[in-house]
PDB file of N, CA and C in Angstrom:
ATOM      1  N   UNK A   1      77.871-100.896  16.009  1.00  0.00           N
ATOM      2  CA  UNK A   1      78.451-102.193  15.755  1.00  0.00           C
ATOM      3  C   UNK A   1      77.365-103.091  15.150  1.00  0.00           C
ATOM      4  N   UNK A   2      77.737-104.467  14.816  1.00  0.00           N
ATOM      5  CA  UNK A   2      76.971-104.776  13.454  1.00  0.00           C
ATOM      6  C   UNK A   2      77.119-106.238  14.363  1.00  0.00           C
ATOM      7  N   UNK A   3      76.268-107.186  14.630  1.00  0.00           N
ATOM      8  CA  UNK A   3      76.223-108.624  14.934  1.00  0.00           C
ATOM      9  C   UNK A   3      76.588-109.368  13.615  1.00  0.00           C
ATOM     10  N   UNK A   4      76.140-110.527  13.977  1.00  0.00           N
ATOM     11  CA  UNK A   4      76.844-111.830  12.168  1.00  0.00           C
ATOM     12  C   UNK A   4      75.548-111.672  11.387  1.00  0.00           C
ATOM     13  N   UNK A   5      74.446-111.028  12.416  1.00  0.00           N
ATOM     14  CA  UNK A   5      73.293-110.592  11.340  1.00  0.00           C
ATOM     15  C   UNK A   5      72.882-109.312  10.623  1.00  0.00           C
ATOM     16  N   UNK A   6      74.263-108.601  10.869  1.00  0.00           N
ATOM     17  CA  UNK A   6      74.314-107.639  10.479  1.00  0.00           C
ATOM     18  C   UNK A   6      73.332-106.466  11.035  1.00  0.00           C
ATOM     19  N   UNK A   7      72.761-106.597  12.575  1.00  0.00           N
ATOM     20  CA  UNK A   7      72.036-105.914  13.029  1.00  0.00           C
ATOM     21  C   UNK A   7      72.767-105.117  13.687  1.00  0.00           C
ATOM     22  N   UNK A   8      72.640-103.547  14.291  1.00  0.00           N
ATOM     23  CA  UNK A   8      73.407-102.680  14.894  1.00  0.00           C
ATOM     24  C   UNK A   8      73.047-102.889  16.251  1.00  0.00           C
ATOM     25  N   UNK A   9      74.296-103.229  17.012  1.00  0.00           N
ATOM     26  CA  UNK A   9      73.905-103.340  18.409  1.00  0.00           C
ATOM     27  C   UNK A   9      75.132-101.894  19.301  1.00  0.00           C
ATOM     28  N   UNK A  10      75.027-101.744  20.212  1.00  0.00           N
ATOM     29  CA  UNK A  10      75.365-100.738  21.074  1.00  0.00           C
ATOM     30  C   UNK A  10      76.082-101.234  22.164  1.00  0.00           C
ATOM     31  N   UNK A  11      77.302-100.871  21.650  1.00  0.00           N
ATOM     32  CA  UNK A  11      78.217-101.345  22.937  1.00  0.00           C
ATOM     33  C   UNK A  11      78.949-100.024  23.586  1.00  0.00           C
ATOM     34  N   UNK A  12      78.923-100.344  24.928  1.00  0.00           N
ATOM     35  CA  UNK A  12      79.983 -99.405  25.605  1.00  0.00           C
ATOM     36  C   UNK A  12      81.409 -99.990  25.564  1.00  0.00           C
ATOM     37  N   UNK A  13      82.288 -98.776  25.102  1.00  0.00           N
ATOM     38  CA  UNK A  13      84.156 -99.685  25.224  1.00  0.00           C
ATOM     39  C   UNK A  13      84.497 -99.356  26.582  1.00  0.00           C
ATOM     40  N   UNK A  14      84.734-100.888  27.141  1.00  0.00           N
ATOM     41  CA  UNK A  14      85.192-101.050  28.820  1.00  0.00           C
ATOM     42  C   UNK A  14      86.257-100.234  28.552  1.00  0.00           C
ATOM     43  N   UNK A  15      86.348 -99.664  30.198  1.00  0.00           N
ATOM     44  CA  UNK A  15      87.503 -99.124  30.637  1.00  0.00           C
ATOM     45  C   UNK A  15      88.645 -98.049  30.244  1.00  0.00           C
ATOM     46  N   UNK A  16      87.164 -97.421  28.894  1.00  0.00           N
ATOM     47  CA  UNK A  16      87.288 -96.150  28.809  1.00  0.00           C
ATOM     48  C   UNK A  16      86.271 -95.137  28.440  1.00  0.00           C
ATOM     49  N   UNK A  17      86.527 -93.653  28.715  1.00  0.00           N
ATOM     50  CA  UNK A  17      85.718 -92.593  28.905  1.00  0.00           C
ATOM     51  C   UNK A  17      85.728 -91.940  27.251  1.00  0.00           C
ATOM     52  N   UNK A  18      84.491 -91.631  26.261  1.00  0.00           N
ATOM     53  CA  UNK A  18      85.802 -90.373  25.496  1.00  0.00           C
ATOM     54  C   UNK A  18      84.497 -89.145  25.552  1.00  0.00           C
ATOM     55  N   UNK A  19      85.126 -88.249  25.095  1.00  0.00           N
ATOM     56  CA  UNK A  19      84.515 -87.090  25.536  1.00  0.00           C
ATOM     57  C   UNK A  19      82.759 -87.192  24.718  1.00  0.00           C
ATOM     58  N   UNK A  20      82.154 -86.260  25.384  1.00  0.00           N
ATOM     59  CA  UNK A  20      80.038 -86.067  24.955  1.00  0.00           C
ATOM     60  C   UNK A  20      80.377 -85.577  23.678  1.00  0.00           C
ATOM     61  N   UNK A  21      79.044 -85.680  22.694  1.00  0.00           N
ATOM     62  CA  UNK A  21      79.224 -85.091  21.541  1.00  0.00           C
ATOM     63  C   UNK A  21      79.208 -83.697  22.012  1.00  0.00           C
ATOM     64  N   UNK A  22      78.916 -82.736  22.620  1.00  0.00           N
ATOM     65  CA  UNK A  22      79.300 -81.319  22.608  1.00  0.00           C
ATOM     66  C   UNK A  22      80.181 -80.777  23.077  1.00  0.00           C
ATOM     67  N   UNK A  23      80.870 -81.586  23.541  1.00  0.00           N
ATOM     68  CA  UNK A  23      82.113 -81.333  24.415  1.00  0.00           C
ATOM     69  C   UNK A  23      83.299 -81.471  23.543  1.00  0.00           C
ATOM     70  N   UNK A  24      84.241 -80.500  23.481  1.00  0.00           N
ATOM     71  CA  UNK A  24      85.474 -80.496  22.738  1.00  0.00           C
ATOM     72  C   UNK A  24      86.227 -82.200  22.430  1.00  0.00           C
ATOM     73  N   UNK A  25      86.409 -82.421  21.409  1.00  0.00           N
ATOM     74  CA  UNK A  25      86.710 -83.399  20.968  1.00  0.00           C
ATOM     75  C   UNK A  25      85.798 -84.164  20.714  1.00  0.00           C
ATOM     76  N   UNK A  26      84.485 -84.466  21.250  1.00  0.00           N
ATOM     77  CA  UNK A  26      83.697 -85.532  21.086  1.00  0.00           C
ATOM     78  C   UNK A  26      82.978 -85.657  19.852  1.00  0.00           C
ATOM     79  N   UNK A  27      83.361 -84.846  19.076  1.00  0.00           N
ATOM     80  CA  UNK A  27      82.815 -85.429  17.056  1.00  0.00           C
ATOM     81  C   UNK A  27      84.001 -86.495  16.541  1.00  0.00           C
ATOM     82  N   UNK A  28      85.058 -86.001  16.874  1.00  0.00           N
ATOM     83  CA  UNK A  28      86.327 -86.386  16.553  1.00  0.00           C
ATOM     84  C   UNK A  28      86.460 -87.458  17.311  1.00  0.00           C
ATOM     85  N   UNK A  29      86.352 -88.034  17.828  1.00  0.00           N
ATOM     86  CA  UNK A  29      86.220 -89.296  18.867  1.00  0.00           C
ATOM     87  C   UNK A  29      85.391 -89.964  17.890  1.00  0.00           C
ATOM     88  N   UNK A  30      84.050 -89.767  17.762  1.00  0.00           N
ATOM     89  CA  UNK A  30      83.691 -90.768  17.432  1.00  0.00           C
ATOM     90  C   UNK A  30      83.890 -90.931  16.339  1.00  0.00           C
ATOM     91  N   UNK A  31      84.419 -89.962  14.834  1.00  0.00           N
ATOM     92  CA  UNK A  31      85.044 -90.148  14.085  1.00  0.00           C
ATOM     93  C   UNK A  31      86.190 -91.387  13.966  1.00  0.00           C
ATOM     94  N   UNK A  32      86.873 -91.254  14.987  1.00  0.00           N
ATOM     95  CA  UNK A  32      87.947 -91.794  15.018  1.00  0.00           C
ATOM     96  C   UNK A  32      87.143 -93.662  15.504  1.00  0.00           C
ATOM     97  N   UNK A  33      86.637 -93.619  16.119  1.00  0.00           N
ATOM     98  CA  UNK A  33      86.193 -94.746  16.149  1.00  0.00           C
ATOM     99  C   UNK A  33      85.292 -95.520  15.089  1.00  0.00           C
ATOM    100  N   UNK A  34      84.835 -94.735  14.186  1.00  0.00           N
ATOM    101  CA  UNK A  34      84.539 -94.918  12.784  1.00  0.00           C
ATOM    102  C   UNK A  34      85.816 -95.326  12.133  1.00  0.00           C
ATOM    103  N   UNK A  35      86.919 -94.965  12.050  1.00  0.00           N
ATOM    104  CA  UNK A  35      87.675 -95.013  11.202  1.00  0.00           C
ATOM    105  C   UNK A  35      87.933 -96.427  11.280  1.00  0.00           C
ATOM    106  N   UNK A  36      88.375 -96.786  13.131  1.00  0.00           N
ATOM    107  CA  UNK A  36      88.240 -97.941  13.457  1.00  0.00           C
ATOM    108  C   UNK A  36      87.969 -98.982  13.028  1.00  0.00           C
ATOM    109  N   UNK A  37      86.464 -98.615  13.223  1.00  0.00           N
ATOM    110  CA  UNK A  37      85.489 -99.575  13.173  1.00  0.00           C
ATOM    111  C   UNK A  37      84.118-100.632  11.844  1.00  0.00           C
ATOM    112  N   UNK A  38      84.328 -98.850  11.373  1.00  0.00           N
ATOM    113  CA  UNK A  38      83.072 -98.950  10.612  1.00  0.00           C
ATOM    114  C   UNK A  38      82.961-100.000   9.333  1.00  0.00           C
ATOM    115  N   UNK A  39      81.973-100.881   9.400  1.00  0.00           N
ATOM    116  CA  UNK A  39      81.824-101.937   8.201  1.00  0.00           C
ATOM    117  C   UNK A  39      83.051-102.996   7.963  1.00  0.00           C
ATOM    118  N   UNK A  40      83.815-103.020   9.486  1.00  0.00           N
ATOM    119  CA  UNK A  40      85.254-103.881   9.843  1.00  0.00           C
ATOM    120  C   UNK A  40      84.077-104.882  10.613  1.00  0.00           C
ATOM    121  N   UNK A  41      84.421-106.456  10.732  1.00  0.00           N
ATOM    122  CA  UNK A  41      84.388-107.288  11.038  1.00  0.00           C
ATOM    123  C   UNK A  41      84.626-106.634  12.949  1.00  0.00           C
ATOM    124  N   UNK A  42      83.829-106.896  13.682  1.00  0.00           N
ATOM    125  CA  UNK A  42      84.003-106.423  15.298  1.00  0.00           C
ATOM    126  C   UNK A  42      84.171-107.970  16.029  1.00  0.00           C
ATOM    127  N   UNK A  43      84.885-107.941  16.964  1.00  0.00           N
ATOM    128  CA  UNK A  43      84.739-109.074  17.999  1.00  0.00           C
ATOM    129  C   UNK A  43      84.797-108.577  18.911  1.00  0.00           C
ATOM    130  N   UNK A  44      83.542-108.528  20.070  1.00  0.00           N
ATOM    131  CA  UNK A  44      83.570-108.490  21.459  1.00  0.00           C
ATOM    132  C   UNK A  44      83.322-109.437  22.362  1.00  0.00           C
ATOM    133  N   UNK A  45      84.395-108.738  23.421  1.00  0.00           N
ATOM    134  CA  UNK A  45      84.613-109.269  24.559  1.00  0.00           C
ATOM    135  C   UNK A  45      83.792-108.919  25.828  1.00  0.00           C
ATOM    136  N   UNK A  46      82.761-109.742  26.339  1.00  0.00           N
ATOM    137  CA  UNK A  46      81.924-108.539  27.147  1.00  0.00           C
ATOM    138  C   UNK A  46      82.585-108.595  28.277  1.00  0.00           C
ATOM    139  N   UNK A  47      82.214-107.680  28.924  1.00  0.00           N
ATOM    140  CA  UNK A  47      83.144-107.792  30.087  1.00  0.00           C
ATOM    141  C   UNK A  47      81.732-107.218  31.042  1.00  0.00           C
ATOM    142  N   UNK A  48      80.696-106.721  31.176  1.00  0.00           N
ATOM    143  CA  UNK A  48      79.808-106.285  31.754  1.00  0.00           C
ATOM    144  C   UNK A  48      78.643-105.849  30.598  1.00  0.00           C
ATOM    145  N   UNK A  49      77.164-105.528  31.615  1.00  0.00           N
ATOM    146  CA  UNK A  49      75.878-104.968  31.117  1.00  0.00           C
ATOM    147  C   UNK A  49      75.775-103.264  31.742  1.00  0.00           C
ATOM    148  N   UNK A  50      75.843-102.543  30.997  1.00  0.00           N
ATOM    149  CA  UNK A  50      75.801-100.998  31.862  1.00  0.00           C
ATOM    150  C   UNK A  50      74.110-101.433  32.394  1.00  0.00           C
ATOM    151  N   UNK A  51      74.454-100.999  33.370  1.00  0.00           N
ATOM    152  CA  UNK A  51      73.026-100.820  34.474  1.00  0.00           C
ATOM    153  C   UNK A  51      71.634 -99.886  33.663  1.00  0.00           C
ATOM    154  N   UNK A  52      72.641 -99.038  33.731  1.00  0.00           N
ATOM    155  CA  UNK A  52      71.484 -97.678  33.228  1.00  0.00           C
ATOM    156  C   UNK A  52      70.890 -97.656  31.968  1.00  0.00           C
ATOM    157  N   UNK A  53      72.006 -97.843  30.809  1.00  0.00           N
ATOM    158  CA  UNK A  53      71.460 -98.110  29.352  1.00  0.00           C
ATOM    159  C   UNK A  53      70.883 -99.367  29.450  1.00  0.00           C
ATOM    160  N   UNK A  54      71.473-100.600  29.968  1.00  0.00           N
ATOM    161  CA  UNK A  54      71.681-102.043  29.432  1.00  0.00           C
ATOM    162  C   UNK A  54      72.323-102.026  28.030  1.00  0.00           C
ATOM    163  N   UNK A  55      73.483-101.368  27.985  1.00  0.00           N
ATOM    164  CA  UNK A  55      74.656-101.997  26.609  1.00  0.00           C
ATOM    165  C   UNK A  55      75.316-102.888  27.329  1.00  0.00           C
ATOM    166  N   UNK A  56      75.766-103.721  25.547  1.00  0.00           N
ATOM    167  CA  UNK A  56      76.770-104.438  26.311  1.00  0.00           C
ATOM    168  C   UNK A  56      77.948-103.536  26.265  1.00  0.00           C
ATOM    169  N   UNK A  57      78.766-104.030  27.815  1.00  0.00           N
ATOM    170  CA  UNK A  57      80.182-103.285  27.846  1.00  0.00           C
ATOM    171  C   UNK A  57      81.464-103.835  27.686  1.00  0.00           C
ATOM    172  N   UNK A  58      81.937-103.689  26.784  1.00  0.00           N
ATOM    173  CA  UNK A  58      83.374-104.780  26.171  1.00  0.00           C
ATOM    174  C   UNK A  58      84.967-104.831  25.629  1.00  0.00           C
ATOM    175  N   UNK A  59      85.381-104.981  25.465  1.00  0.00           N
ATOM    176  CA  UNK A  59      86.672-104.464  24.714  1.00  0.00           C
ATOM    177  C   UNK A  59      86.632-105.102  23.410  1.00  0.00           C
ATOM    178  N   UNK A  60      86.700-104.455  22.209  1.00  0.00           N
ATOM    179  CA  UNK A  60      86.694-104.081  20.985  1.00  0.00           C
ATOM    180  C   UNK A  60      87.471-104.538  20.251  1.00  0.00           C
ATOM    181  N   UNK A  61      87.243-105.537  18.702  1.00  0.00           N
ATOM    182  CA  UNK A  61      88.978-105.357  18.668  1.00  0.00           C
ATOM    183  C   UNK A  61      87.908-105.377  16.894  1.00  0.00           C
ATOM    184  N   UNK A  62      88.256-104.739  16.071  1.00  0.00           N
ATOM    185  CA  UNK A  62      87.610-104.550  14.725  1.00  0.00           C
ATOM    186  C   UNK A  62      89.181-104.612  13.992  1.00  0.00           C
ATOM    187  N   UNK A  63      89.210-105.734  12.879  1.00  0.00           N
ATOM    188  CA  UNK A  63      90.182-105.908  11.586  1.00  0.00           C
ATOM    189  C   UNK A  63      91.517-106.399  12.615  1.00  0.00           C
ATOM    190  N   UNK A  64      90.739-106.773  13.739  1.00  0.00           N
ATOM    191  CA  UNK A  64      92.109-107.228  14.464  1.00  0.00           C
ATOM    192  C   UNK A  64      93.119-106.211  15.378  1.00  0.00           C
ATOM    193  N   UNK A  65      92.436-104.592  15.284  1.00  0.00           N
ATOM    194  CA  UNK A  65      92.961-103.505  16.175  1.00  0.00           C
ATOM    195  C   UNK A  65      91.763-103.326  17.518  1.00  0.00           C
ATOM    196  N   UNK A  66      92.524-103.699  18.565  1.00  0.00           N
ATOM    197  CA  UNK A  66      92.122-102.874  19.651  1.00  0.00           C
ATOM    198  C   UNK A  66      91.421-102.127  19.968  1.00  0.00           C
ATOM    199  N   UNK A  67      89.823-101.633  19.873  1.00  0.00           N
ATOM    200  CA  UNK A  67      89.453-100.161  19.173  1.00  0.00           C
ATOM    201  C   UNK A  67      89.551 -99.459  20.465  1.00  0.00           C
ATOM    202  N   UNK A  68      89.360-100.286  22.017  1.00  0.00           N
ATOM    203  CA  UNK A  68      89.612 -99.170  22.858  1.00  0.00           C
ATOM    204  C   UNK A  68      90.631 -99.226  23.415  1.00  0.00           C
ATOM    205  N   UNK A  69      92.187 -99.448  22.972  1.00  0.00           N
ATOM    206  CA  UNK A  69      93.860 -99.090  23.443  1.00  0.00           C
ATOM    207  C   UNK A  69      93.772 -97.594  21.809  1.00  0.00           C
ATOM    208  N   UNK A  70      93.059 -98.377  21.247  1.00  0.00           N
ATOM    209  CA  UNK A  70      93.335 -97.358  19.794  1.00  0.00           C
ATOM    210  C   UNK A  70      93.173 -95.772  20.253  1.00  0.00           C
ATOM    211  N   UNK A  71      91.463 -96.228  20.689  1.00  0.00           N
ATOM    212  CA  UNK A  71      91.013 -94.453  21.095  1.00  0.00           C
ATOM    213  C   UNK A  71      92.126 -93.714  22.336  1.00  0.00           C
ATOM    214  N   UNK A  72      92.280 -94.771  23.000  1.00  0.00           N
ATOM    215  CA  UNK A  72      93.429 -94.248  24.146  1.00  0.00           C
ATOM    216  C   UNK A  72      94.489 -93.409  23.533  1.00  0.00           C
ATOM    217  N   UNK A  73      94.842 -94.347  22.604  1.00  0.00           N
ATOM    218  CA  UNK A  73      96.229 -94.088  21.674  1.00  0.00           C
ATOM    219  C   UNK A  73      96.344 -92.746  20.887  1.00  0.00           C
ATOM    220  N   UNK A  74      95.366 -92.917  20.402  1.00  0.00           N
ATOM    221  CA  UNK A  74      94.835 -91.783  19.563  1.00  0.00           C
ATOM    222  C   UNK A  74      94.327 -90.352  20.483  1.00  0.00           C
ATOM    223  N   UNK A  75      94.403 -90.260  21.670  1.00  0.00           N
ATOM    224  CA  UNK A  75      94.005 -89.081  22.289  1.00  0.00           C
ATOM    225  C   UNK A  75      92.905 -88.892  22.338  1.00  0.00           C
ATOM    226  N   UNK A  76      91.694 -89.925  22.022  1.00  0.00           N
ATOM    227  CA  UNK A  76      90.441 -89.893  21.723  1.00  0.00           C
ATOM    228  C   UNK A  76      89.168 -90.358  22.798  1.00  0.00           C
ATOM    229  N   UNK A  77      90.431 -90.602  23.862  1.00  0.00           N
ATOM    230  CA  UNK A  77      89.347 -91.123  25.182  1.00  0.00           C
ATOM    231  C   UNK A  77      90.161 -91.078  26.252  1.00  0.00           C
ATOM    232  N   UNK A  78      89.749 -91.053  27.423  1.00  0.00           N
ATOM    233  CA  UNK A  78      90.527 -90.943  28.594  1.00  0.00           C
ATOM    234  C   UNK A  78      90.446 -92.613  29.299  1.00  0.00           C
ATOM    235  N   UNK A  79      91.372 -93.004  30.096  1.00  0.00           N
ATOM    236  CA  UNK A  79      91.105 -94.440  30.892  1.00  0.00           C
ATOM    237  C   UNK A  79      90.128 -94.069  31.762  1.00  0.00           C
ATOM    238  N   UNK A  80      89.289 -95.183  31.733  1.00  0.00           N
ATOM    239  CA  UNK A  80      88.456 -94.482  33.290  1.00  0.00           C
ATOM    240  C   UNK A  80      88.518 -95.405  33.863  1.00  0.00           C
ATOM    241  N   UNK A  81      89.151 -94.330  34.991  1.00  0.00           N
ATOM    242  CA  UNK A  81      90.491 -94.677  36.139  1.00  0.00           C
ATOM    243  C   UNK A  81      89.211 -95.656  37.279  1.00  0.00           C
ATOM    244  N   UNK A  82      87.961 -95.502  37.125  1.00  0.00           N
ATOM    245  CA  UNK A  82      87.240 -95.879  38.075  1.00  0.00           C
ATOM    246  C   UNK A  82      86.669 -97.598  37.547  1.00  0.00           C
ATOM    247  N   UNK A  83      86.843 -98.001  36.173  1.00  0.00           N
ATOM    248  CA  UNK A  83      86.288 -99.154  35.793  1.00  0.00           C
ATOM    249  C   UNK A  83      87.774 -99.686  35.221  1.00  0.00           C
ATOM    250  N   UNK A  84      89.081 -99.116  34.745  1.00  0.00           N
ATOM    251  CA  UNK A  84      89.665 -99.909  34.500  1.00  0.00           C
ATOM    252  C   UNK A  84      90.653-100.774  35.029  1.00  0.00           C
ATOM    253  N   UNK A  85      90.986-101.953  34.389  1.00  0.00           N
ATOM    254  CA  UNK A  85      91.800-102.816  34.673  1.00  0.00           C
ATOM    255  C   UNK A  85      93.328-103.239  33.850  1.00  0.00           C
ATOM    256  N   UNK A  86      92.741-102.986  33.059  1.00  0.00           N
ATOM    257  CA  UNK A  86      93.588-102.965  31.767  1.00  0.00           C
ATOM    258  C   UNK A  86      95.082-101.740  32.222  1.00  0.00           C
ATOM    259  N   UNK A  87      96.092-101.959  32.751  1.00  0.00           N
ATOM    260  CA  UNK A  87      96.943-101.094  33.334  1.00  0.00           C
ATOM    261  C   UNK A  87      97.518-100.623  32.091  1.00  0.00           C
ATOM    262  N   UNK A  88      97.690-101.559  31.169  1.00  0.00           N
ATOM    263  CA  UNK A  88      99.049-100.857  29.828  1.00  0.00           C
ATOM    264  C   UNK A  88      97.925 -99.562  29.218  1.00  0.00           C
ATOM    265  N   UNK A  89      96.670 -99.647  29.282  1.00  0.00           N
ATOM    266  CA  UNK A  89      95.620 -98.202  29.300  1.00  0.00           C
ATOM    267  C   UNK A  89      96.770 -96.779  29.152  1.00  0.00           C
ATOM    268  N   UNK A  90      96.633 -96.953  30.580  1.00  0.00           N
ATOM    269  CA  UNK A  90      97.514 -95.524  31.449  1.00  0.00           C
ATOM    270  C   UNK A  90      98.943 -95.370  30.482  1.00  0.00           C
ATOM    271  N   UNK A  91      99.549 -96.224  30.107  1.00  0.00           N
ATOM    272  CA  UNK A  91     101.023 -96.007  29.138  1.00  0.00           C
ATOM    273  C   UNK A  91     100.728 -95.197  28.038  1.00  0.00           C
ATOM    274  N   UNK A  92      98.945 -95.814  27.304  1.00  0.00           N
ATOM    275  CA  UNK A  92      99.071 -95.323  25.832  1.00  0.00           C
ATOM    276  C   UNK A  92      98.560 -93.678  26.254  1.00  0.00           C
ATOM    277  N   UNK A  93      97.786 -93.740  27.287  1.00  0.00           N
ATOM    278  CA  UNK A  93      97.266 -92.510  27.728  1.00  0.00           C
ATOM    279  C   UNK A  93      98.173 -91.179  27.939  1.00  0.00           C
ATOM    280  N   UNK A  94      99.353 -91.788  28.616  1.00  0.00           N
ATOM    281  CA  UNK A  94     100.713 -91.059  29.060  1.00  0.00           C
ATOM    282  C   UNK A  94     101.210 -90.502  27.848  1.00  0.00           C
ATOM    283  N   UNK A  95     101.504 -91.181  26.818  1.00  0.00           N
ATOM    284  CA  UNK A  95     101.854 -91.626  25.931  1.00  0.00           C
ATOM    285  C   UNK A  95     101.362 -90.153  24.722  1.00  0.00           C
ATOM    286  N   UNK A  96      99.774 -90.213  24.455  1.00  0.00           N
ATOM    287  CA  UNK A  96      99.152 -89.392  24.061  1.00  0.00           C
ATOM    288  C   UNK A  96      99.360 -87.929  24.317  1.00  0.00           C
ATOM    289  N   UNK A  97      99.215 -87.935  25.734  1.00  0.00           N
ATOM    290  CA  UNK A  97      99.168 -87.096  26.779  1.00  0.00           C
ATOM    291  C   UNK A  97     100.577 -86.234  26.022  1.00  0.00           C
ATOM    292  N   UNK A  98     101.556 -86.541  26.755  1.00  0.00           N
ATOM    293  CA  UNK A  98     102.950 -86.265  26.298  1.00  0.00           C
ATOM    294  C   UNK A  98     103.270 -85.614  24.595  1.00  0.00           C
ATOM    295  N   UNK A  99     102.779 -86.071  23.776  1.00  0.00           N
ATOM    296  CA  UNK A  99     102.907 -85.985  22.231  1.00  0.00           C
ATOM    297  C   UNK A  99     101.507 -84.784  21.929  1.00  0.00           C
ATOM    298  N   UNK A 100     100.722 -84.868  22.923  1.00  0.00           N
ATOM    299  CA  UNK A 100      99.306 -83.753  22.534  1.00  0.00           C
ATOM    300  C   UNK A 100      98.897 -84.154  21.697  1.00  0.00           C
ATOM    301  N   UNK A 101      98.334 -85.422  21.604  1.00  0.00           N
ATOM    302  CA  UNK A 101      97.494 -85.530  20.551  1.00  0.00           C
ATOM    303  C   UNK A 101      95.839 -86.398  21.112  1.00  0.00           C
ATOM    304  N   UNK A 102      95.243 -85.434  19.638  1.00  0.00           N
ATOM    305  CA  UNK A 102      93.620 -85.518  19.744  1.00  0.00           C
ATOM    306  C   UNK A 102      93.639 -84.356  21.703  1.00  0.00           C
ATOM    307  N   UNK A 103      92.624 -85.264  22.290  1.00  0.00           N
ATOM    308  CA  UNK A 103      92.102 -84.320  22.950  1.00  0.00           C
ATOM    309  C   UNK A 103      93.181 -83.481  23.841  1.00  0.00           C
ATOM    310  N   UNK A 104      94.509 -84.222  23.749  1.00  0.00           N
ATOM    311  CA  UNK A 104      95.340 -83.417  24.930  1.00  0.00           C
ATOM    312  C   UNK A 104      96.122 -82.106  24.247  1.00  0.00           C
ATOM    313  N   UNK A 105      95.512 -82.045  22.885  1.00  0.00           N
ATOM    314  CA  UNK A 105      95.867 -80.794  22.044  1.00  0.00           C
ATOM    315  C   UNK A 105      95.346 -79.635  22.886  1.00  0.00           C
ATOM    316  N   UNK A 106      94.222 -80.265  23.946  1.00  0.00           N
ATOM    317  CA  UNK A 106      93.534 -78.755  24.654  1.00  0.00           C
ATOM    318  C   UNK A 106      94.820 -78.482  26.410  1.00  0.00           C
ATOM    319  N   UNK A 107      94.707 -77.237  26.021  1.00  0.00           N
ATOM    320  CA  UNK A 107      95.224 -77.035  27.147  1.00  0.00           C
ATOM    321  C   UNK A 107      94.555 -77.700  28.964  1.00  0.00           C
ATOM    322  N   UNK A 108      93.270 -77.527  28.755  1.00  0.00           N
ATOM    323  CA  UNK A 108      92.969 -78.020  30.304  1.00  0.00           C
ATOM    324  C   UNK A 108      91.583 -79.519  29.987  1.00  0.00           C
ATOM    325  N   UNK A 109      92.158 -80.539  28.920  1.00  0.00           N
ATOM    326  CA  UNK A 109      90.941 -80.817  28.706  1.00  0.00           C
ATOM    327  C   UNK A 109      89.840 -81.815  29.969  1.00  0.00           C
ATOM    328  N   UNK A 110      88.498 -81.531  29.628  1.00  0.00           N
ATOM    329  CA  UNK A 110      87.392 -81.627  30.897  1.00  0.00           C
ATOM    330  C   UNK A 110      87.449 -83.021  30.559  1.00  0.00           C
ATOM    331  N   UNK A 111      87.637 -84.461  31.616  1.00  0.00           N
ATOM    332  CA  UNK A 111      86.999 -85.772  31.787  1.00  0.00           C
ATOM    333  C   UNK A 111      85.752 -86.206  31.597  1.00  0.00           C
ATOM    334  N   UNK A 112      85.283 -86.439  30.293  1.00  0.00           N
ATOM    335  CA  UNK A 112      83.715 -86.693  30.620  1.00  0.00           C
ATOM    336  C   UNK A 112      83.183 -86.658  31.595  1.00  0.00           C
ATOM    337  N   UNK A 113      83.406 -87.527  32.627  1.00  0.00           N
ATOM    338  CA  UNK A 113      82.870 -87.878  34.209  1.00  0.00           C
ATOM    339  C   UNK A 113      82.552 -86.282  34.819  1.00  0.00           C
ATOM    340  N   UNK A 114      83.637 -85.730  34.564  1.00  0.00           N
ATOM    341  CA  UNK A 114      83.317 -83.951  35.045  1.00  0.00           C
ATOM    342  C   UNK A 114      82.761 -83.343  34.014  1.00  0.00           C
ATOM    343  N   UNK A 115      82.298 -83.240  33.136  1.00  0.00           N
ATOM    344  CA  UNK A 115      81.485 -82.600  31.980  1.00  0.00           C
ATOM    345  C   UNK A 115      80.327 -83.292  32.039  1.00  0.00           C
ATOM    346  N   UNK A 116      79.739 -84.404  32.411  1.00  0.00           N
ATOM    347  CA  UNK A 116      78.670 -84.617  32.910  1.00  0.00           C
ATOM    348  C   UNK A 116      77.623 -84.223  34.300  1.00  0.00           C
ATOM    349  N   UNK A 117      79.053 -83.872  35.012  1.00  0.00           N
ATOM    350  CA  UNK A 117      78.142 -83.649  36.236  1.00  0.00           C
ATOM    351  C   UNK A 117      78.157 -82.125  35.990  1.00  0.00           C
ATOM    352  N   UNK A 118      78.445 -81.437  35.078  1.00  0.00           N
ATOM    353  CA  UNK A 118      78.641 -79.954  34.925  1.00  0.00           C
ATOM    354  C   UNK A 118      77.131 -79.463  33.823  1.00  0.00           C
ATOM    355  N   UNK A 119      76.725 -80.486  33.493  1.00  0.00           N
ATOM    356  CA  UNK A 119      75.557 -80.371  32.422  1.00  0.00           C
ATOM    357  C   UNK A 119      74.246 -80.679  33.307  1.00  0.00           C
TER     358      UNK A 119
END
């Protein structure tokens, strides 16, 4: 992401998970959040500081789309069920889920949260 000075800053998208880069789907994720995002005008909302990195952590909205209901939408991230609040999340998730698309194209796909503690 790009500040008004056009510097790249590092945000985490609140209140959702999407898969590691080696982990099935996770090129395509962030692809997709490129598609989003990239060289679009961003406005964030912070909503927290991650502890561990120190990013800011926020909800997204680039050209005026949502970028994290988008990735939801898009099959490109999971809700994480442990930071979110955002309930209409779980609909687009269902939603995805149901239609198989992006990551739920996999038959058993792994939650980041469990593909991390598996590495």
């Amino acid at each position: 992401m790009l500040n008004e000075d056009f510097q790249q800053v590092k945000i985490r998208l609140a209140e959702i998970d999407a898969p590691e880069k080696k982990q099935p789907f996770g090129s395509r994720s962030r692809q997709s959040l490129g598609e989003l995002c990239h060289e679009k005008r961003a406005e964030v909302r912070v909503t927290d500081v991650d502890r561990r990195y120190k990013r800011i952590v926020g909800r997204v909205t680039c050209a005026g789309v949502d970028a994290n209901a988008a990735q939801v939408r898009r099959g490109m991230a999971w809700v994480y069920d442990r930071y979110a609040k955002d309930k209409t999340l779980y609909r687009l998730q269902d939603e995805a889920r149901g239609s198989g698309r992006g990551l739920w194209a996999d038959r058993d796909p792994i939650p980041p949260w469990d593909w991390r503690k598996r590495s």
